[in-house]
N, C-alpha and C. Protein backbone atom coordinates (compact mmCIF):
# COMPACT_ATOMS: atom_id res chain seq x y z
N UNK A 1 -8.93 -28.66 -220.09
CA UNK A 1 -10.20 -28.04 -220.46
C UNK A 1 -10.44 -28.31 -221.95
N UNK A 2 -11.89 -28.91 -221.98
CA UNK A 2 -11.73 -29.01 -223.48
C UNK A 2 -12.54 -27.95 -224.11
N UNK A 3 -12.88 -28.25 -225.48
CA UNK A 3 -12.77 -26.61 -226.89
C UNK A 3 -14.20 -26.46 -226.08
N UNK A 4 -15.23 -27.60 -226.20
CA UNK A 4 -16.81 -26.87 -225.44
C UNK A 4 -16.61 -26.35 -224.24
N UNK A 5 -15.88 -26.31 -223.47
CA UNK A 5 -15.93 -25.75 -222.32
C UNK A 5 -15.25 -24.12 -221.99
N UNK A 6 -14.04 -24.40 -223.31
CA UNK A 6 -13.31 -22.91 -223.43
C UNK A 6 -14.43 -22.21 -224.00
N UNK A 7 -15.35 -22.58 -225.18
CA UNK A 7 -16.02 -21.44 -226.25
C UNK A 7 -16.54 -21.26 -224.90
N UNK A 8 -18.00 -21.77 -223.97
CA UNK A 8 -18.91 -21.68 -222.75
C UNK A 8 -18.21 -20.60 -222.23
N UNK A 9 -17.49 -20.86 -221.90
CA UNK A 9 -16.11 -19.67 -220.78
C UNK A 9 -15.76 -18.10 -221.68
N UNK A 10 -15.56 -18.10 -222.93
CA UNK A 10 -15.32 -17.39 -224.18
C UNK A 10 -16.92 -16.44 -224.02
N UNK A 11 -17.65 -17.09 -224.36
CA UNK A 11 -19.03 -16.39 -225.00
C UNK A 11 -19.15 -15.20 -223.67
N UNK A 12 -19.01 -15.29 -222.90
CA UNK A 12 -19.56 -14.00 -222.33
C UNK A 12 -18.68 -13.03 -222.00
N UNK A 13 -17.09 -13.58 -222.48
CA UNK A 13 -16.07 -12.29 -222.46
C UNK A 13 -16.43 -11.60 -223.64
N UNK A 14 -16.73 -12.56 -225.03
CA UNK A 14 -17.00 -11.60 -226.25
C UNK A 14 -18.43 -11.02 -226.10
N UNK A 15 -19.76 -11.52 -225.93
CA UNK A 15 -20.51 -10.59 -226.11
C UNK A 15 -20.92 -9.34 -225.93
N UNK A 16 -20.10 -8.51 -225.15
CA UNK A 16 -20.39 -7.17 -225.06
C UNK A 16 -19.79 -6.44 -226.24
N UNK A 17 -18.50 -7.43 -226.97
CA UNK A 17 -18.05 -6.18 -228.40
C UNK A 17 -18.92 -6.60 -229.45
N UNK A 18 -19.99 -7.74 -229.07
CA UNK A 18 -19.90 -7.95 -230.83
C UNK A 18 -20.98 -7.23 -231.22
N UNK A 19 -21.35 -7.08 -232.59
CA UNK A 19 -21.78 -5.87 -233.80
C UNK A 19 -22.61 -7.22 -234.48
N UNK A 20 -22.88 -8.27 -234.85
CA UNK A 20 -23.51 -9.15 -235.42
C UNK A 20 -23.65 -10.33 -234.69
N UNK A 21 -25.02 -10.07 -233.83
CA UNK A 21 -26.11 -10.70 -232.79
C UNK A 21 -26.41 -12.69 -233.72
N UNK A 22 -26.70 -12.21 -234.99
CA UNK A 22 -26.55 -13.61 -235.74
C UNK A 22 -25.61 -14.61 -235.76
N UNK A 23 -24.60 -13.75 -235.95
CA UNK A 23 -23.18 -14.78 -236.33
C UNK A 23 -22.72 -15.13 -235.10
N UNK A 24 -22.94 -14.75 -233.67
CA UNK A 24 -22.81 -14.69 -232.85
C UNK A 24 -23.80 -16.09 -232.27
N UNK A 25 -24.91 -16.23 -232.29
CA UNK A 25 -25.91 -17.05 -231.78
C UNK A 25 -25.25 -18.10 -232.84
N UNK A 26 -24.90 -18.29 -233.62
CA UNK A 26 -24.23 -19.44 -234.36
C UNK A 26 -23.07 -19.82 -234.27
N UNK A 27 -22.43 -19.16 -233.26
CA UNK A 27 -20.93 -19.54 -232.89
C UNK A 27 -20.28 -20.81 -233.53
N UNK A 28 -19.18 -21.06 -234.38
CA UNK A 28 -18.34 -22.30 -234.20
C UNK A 28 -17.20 -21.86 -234.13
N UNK A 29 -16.00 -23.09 -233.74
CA UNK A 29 -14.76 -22.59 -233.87
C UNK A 29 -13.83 -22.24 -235.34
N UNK A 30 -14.36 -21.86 -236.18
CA UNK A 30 -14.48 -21.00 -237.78
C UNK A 30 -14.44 -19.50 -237.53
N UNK A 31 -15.47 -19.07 -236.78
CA UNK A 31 -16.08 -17.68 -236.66
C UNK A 31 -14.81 -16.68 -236.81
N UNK A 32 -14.87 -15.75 -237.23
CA UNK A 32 -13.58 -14.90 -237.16
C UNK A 32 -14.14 -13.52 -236.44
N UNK A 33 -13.77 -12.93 -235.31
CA UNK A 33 -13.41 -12.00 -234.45
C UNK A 33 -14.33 -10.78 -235.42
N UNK A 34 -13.14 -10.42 -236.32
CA UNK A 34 -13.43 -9.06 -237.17
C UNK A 34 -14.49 -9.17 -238.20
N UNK A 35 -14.48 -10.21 -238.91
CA UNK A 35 -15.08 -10.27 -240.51
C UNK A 35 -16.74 -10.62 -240.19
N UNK A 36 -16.74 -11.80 -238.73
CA UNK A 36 -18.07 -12.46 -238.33
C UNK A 36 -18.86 -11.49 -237.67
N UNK A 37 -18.18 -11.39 -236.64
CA UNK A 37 -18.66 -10.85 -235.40
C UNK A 37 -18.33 -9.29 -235.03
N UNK A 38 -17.77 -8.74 -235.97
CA UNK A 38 -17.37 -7.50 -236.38
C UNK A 38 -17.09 -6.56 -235.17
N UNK A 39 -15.95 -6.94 -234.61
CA UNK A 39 -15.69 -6.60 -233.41
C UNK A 39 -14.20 -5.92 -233.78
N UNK A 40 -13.65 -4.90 -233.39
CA UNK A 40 -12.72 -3.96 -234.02
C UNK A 40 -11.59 -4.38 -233.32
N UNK A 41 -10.78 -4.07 -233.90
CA UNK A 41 -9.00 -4.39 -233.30
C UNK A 41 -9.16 -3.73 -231.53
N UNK A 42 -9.26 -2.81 -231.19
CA UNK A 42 -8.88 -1.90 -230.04
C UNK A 42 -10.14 -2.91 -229.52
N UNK A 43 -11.30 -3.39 -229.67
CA UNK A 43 -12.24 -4.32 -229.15
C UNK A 43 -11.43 -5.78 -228.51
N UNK A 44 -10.53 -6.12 -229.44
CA UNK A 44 -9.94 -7.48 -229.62
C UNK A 44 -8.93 -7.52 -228.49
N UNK A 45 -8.09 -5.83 -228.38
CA UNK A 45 -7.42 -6.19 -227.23
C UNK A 45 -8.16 -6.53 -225.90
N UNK A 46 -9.03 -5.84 -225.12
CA UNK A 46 -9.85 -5.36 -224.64
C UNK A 46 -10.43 -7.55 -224.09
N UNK A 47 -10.71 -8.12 -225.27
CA UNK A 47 -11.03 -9.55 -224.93
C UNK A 47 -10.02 -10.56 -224.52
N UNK A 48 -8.80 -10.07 -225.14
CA UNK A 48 -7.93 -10.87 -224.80
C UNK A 48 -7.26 -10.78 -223.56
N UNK A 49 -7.14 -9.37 -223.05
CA UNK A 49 -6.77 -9.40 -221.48
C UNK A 49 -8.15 -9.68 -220.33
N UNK A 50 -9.92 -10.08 -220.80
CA UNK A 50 -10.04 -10.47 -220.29
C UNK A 50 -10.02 -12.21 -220.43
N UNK A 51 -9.30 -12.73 -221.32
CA UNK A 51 -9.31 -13.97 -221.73
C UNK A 51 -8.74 -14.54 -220.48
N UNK A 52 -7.24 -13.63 -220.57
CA UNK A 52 -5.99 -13.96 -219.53
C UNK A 52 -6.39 -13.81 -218.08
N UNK A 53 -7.92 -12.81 -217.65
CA UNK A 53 -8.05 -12.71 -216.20
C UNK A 53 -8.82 -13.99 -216.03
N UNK A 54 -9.66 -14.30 -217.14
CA UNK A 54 -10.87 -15.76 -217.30
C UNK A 54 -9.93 -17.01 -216.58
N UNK A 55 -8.89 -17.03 -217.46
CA UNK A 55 -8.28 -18.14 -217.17
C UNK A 55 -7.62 -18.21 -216.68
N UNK A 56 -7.07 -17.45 -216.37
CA UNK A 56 -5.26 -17.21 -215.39
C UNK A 56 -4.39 -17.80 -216.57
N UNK A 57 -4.24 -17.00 -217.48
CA UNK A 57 -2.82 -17.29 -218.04
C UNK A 57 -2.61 -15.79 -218.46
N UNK A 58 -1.34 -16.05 -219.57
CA UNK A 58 -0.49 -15.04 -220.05
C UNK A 58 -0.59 -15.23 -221.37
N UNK A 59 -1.13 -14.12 -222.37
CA UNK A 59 -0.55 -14.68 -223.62
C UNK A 59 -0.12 -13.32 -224.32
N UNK A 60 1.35 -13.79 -224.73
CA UNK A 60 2.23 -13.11 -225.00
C UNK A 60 1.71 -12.15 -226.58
N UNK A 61 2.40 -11.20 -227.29
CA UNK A 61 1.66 -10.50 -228.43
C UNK A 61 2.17 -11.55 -229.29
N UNK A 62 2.82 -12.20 -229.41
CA UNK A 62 2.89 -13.47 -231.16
C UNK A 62 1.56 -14.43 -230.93
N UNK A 63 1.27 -14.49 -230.08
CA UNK A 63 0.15 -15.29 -229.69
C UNK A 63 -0.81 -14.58 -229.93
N UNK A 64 -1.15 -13.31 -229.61
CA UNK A 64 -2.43 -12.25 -229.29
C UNK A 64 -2.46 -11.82 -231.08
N UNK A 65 -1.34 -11.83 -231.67
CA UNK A 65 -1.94 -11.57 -232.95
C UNK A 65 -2.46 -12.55 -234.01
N UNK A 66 -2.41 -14.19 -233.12
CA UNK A 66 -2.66 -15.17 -234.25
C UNK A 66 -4.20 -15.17 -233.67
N UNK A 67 -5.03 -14.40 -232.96
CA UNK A 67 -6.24 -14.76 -232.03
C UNK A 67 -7.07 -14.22 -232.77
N UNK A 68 -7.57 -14.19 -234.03
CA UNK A 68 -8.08 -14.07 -234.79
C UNK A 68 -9.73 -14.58 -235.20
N UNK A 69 -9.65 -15.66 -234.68
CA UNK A 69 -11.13 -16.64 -234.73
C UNK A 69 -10.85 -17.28 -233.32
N UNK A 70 -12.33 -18.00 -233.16
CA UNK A 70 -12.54 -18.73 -232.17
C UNK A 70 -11.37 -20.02 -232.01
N UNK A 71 -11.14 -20.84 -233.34
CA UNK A 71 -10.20 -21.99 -233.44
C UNK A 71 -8.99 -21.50 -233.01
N UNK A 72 -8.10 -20.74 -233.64
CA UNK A 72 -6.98 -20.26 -232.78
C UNK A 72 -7.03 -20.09 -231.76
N UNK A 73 -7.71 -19.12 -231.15
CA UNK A 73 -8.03 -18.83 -229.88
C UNK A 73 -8.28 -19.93 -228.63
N UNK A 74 -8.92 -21.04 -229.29
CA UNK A 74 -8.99 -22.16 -227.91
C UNK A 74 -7.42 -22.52 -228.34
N UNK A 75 -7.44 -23.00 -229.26
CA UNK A 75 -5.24 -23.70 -229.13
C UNK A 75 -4.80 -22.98 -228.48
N UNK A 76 -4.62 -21.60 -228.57
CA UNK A 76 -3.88 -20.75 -227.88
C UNK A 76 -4.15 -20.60 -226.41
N UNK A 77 -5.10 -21.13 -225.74
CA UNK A 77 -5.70 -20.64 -224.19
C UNK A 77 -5.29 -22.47 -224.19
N UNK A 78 -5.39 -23.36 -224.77
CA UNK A 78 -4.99 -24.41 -224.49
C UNK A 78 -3.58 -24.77 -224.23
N UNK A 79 -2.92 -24.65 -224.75
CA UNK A 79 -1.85 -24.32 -224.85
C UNK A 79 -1.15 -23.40 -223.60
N UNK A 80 -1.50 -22.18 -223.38
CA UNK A 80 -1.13 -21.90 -222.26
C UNK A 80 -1.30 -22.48 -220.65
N UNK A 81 -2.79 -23.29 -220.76
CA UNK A 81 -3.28 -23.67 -219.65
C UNK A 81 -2.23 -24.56 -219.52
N UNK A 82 -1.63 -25.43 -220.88
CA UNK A 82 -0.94 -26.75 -220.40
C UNK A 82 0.57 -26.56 -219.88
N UNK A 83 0.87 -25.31 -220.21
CA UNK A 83 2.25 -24.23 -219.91
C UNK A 83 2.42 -24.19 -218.15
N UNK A 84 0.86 -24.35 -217.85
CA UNK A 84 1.03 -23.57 -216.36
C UNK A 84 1.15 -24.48 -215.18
């Protein structure tokens, strides 16, 4: 799966936390979770277990705490996909 097809897959697990509708409609893989899109830690878990139902993987907490922006976040779902 490549990065355009993960963000496509991504955008509608995040839009229900995010807090900035702008930074959001401008998505790149830069964007950061908290600072952009101002989406709160207890929000962040909340995306990442539906990341893991999106895709069928697992990602462990050393992983879940580098998930920070969009760019990490596809390596990391990449990465697992290639695990499985």
């Amino acid at each position: 799966m490549n990065k355009e097809e993960i963000i496509e897959k991504l955008k509608p697990i995040v839009a229900p936390f995010v807090k900035n509708e702008v930074a959001f409609a401008n998505l790149t893989d830069k964007t950061d979770f908290i600072t952009d899109l101002n989406i709160n830690s207890a929000n962040l878990v909340d995306i990442v277990l539906d990341i893991e139902e999106a895709f069928e993987i697992e990602i462990d907490n050393e992983s879940m705490e580098k998930m920070l922006n969009i760019e990490n976040t596809i390596a990391i779902i990449q990465t697992k996909l290639e695990e499985k």
